[in-house]
PDB file of N, CA and C in Angstrom:
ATOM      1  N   UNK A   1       6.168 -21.347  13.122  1.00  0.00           N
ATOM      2  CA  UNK A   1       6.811 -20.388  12.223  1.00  0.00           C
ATOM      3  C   UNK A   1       5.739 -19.598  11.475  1.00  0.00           C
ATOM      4  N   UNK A   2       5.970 -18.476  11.267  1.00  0.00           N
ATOM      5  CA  UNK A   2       4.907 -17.220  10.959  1.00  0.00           C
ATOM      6  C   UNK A   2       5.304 -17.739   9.255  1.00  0.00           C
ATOM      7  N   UNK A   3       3.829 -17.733   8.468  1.00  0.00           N
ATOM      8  CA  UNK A   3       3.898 -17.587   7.122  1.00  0.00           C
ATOM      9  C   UNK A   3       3.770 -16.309   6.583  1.00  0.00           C
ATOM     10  N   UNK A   4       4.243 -15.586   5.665  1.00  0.00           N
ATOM     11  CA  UNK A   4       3.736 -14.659   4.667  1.00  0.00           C
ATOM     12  C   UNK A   4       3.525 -14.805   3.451  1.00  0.00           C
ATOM     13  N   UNK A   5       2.825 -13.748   3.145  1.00  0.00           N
ATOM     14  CA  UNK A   5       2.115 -14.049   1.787  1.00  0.00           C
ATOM     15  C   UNK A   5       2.652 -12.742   0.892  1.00  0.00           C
ATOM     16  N   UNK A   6       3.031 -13.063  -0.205  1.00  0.00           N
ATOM     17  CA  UNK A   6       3.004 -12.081  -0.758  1.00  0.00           C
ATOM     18  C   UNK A   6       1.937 -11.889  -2.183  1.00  0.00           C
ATOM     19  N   UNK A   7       1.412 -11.116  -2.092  1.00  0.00           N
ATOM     20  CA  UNK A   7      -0.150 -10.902  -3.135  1.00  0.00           C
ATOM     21  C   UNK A   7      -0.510  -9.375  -3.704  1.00  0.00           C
ATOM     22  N   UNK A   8      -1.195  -9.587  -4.580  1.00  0.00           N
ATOM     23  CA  UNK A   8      -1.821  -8.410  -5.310  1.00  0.00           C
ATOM     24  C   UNK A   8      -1.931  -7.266  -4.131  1.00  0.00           C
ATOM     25  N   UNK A   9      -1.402  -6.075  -4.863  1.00  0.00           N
ATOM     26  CA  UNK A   9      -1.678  -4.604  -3.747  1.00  0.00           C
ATOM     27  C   UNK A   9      -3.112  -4.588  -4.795  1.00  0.00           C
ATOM     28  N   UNK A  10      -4.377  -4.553  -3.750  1.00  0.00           N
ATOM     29  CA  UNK A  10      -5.414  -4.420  -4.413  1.00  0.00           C
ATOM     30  C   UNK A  10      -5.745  -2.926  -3.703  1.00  0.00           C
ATOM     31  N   UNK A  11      -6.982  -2.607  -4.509  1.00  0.00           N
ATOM     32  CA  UNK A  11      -7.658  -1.376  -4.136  1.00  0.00           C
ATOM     33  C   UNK A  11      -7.791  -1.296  -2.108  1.00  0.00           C
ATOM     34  N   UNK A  12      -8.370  -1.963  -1.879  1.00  0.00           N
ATOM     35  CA  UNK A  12      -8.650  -1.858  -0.336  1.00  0.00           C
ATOM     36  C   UNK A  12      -7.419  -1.837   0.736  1.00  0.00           C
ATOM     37  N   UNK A  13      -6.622  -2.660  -0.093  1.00  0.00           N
ATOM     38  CA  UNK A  13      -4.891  -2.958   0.395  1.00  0.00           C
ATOM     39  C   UNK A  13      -4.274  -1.133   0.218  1.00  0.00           C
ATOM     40  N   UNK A  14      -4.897  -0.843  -0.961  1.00  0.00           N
ATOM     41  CA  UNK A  14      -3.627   0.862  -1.661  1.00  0.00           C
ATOM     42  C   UNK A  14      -4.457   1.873  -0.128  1.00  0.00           C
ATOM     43  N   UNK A  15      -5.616   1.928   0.079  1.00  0.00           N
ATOM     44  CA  UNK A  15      -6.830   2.717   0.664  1.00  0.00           C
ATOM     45  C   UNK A  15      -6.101   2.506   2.420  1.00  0.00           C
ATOM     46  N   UNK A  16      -6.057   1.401   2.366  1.00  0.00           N
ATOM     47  CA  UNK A  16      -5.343   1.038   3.711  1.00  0.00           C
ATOM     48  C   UNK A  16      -3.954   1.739   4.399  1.00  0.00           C
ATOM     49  N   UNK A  17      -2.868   1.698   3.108  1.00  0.00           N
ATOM     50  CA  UNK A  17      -2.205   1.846   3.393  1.00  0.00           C
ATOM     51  C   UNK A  17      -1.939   3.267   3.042  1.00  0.00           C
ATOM     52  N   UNK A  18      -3.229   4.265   2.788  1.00  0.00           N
ATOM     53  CA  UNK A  18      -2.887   5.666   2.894  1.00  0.00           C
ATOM     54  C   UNK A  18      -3.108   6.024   4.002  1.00  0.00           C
ATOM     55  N   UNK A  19      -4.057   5.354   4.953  1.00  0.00           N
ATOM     56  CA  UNK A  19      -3.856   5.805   6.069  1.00  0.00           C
ATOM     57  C   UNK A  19      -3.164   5.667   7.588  1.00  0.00           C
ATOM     58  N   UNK A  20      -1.931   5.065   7.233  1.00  0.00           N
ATOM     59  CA  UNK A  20      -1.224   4.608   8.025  1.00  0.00           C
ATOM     60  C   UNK A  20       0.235   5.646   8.227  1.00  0.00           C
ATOM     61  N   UNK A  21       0.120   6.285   9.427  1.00  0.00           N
ATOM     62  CA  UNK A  21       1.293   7.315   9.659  1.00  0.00           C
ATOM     63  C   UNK A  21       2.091   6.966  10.289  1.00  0.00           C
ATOM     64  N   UNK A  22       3.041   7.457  10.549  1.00  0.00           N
ATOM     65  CA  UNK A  22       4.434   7.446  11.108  1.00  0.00           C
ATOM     66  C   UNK A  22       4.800   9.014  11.609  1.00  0.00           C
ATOM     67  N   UNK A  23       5.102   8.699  13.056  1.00  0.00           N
ATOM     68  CA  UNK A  23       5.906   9.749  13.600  1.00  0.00           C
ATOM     69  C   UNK A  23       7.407  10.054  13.067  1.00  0.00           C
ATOM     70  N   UNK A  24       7.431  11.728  13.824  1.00  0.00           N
ATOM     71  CA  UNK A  24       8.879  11.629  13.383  1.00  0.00           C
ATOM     72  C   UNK A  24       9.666  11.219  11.914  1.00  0.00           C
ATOM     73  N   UNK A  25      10.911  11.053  11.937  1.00  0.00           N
ATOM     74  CA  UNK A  25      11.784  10.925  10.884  1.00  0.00           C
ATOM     75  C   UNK A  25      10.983   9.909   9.695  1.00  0.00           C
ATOM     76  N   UNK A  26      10.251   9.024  10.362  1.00  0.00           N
ATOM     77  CA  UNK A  26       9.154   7.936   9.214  1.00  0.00           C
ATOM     78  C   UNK A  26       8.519   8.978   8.642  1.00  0.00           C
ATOM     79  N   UNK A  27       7.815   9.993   9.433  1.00  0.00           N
ATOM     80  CA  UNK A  27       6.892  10.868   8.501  1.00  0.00           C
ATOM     81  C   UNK A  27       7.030  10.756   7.061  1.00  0.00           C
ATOM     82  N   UNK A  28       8.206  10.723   6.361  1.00  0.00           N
ATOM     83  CA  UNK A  28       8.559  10.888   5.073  1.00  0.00           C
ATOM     84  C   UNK A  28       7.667   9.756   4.225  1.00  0.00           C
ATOM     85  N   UNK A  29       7.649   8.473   5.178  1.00  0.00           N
ATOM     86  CA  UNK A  29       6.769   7.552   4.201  1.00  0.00           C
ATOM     87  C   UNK A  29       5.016   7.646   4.520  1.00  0.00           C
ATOM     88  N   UNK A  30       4.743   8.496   5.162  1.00  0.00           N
ATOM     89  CA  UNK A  30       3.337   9.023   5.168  1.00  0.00           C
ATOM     90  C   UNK A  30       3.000   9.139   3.678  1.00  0.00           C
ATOM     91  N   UNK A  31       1.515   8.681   3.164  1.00  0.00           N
ATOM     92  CA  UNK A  31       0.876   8.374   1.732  1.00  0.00           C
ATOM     93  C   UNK A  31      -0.394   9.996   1.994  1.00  0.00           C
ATOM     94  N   UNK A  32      -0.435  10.553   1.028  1.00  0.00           N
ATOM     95  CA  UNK A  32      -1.365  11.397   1.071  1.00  0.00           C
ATOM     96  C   UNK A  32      -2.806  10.527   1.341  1.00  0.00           C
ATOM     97  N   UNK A  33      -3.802  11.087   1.835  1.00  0.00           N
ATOM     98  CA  UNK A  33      -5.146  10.597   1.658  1.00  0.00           C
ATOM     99  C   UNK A  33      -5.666  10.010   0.432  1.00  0.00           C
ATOM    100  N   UNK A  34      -6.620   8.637   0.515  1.00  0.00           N
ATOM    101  CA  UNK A  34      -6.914   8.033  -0.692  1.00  0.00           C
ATOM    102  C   UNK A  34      -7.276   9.289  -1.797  1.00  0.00           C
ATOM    103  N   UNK A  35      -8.318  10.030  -1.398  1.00  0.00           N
ATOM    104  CA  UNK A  35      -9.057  10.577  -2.330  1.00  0.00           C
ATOM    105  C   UNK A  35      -7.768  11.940  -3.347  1.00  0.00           C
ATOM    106  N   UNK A  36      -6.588  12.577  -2.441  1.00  0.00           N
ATOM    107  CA  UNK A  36      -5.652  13.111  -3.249  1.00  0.00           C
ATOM    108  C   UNK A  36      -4.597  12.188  -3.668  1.00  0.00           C
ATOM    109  N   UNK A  37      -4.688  10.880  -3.689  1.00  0.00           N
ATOM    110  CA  UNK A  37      -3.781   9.849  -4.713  1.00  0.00           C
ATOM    111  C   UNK A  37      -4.749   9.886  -5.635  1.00  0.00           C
ATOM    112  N   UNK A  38      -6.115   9.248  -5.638  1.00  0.00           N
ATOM    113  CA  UNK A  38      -7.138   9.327  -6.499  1.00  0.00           C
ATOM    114  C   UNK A  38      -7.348  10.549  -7.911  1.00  0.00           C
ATOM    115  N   UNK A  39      -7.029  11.507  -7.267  1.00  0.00           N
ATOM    116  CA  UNK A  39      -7.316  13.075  -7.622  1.00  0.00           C
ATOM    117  C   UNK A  39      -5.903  13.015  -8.884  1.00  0.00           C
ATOM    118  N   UNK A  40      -4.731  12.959  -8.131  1.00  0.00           N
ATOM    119  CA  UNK A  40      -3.469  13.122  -8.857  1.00  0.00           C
ATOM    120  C   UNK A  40      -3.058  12.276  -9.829  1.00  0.00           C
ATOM    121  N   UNK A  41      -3.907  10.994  -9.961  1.00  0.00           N
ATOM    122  CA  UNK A  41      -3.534  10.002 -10.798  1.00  0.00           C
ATOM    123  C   UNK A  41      -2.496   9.156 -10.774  1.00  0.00           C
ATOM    124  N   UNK A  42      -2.021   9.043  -8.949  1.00  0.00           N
ATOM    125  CA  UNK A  42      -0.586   7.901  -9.090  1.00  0.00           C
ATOM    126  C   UNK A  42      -0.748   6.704  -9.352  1.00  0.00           C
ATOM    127  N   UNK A  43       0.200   6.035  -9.496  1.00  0.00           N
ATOM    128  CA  UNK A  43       0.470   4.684  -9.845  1.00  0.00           C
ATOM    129  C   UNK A  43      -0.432   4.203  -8.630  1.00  0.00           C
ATOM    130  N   UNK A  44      -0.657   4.289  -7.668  1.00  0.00           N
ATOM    131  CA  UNK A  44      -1.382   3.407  -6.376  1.00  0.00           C
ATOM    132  C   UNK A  44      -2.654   3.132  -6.794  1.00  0.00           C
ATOM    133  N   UNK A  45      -3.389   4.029  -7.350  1.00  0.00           N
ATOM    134  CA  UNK A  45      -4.415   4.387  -7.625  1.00  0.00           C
ATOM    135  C   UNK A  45      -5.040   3.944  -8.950  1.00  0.00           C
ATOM    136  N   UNK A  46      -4.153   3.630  -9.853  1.00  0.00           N
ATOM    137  CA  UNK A  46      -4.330   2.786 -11.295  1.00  0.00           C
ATOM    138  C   UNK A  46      -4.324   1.639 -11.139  1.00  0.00           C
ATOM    139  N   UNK A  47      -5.214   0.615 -11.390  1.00  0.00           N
ATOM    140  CA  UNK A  47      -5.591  -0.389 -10.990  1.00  0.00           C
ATOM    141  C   UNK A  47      -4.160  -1.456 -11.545  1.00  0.00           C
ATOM    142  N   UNK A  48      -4.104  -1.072 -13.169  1.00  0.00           N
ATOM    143  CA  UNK A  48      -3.101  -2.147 -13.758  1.00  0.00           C
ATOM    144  C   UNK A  48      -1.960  -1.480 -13.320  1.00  0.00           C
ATOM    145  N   UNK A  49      -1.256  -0.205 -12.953  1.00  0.00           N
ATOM    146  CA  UNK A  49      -0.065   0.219 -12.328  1.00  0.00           C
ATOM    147  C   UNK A  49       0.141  -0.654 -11.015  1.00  0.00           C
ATOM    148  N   UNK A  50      -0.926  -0.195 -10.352  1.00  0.00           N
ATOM    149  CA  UNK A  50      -0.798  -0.943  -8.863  1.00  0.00           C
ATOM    150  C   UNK A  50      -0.183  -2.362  -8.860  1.00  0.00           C
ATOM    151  N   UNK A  51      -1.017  -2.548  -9.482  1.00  0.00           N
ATOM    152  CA  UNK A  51      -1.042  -4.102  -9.738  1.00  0.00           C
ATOM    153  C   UNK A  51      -0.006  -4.793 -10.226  1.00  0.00           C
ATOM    154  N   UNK A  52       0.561  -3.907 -11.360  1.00  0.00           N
ATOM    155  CA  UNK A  52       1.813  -4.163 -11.754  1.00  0.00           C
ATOM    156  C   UNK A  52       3.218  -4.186 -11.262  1.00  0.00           C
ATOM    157  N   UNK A  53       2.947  -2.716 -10.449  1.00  0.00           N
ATOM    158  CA  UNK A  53       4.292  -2.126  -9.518  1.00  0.00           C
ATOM    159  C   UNK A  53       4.571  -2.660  -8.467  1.00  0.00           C
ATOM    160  N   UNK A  54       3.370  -3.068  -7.381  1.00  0.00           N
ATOM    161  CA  UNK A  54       3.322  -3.239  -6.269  1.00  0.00           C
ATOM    162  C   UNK A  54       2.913  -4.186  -5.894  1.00  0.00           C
ATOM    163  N   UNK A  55       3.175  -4.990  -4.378  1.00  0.00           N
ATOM    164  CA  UNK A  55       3.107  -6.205  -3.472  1.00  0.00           C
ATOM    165  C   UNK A  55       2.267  -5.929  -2.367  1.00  0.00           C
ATOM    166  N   UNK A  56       1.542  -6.277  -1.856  1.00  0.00           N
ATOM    167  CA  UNK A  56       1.190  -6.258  -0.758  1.00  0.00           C
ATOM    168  C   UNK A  56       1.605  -7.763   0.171  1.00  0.00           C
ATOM    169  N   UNK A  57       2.495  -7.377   1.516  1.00  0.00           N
ATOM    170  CA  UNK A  57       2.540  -8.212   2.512  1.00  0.00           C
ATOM    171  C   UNK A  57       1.597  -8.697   3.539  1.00  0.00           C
ATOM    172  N   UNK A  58       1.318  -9.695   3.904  1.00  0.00           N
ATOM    173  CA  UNK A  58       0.332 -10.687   4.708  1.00  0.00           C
ATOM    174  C   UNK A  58       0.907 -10.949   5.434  1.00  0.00           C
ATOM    175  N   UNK A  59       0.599 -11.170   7.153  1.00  0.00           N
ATOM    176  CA  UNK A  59       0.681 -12.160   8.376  1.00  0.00           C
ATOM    177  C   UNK A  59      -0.138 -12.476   8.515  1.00  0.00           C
ATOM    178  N   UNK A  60      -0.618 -13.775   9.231  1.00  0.00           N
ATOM    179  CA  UNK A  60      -2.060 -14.111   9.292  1.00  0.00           C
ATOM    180  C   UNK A  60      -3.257 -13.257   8.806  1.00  0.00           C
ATOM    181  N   UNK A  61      -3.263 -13.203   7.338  1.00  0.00           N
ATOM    182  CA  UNK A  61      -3.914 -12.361   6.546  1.00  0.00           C
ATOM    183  C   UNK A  61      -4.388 -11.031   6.834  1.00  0.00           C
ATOM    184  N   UNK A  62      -3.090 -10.195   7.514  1.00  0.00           N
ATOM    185  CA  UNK A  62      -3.261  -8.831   8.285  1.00  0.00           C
ATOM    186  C   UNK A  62      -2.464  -7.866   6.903  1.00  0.00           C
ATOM    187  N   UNK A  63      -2.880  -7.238   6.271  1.00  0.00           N
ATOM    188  CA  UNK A  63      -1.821  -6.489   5.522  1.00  0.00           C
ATOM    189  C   UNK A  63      -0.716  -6.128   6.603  1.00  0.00           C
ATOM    190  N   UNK A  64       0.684  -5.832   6.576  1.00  0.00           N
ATOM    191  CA  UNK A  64       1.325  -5.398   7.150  1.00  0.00           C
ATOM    192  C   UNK A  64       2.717  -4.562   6.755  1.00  0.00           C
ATOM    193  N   UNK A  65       2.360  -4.514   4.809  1.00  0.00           N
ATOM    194  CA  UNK A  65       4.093  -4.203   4.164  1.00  0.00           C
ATOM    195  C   UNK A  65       3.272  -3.983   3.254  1.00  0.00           C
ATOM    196  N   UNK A  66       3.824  -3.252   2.559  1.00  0.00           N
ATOM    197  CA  UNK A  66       3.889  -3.425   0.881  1.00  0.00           C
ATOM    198  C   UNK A  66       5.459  -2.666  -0.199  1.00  0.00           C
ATOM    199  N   UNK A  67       5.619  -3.344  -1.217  1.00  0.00           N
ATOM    200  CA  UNK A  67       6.679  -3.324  -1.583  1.00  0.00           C
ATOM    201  C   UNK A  67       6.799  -3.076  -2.885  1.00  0.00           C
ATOM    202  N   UNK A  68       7.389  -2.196  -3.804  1.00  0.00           N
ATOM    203  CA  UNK A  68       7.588  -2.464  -5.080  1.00  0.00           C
ATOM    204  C   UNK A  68       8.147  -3.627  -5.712  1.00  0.00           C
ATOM    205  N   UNK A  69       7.761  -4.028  -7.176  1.00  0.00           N
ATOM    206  CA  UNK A  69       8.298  -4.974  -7.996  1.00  0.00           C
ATOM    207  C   UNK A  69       8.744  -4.241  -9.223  1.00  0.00           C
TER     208      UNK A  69
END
């Protein structure tokens, strides 16, 4: 049985998951590039926001999700 983890969306976890696209109708959850989250000041990008707002998901310690709280 597959474990997950659920843990801190850290900096390398937020960086990761800007660059991960989706074709088609997903497009919508496409993340701008780190450096224009950086630029704009979102919550991803604020260390205690991030941290606060957000989850990052684990499979055999692969990021693979992340989720608001």
């Amino acid at each position: 049985m597959s474990n997950y983890i659920l843990t801190t969306l850290n900096e390398e976890y937020a960086k990761e998951i800007c660059c991960w696209k989706y074709d088609g109708e997903y497009s919508i959850y496409n993340l701008s590039d780190w450096n224009v989250v950086v630029e704009n000041g979102w919550d991803l990008a604020i260390k205690e926001r991030r941290e606060s707002n957000f989850i990052a998901i684990l499979l055999a310690n692969q990021l693979i999700a992340h989720g608001g709280i």
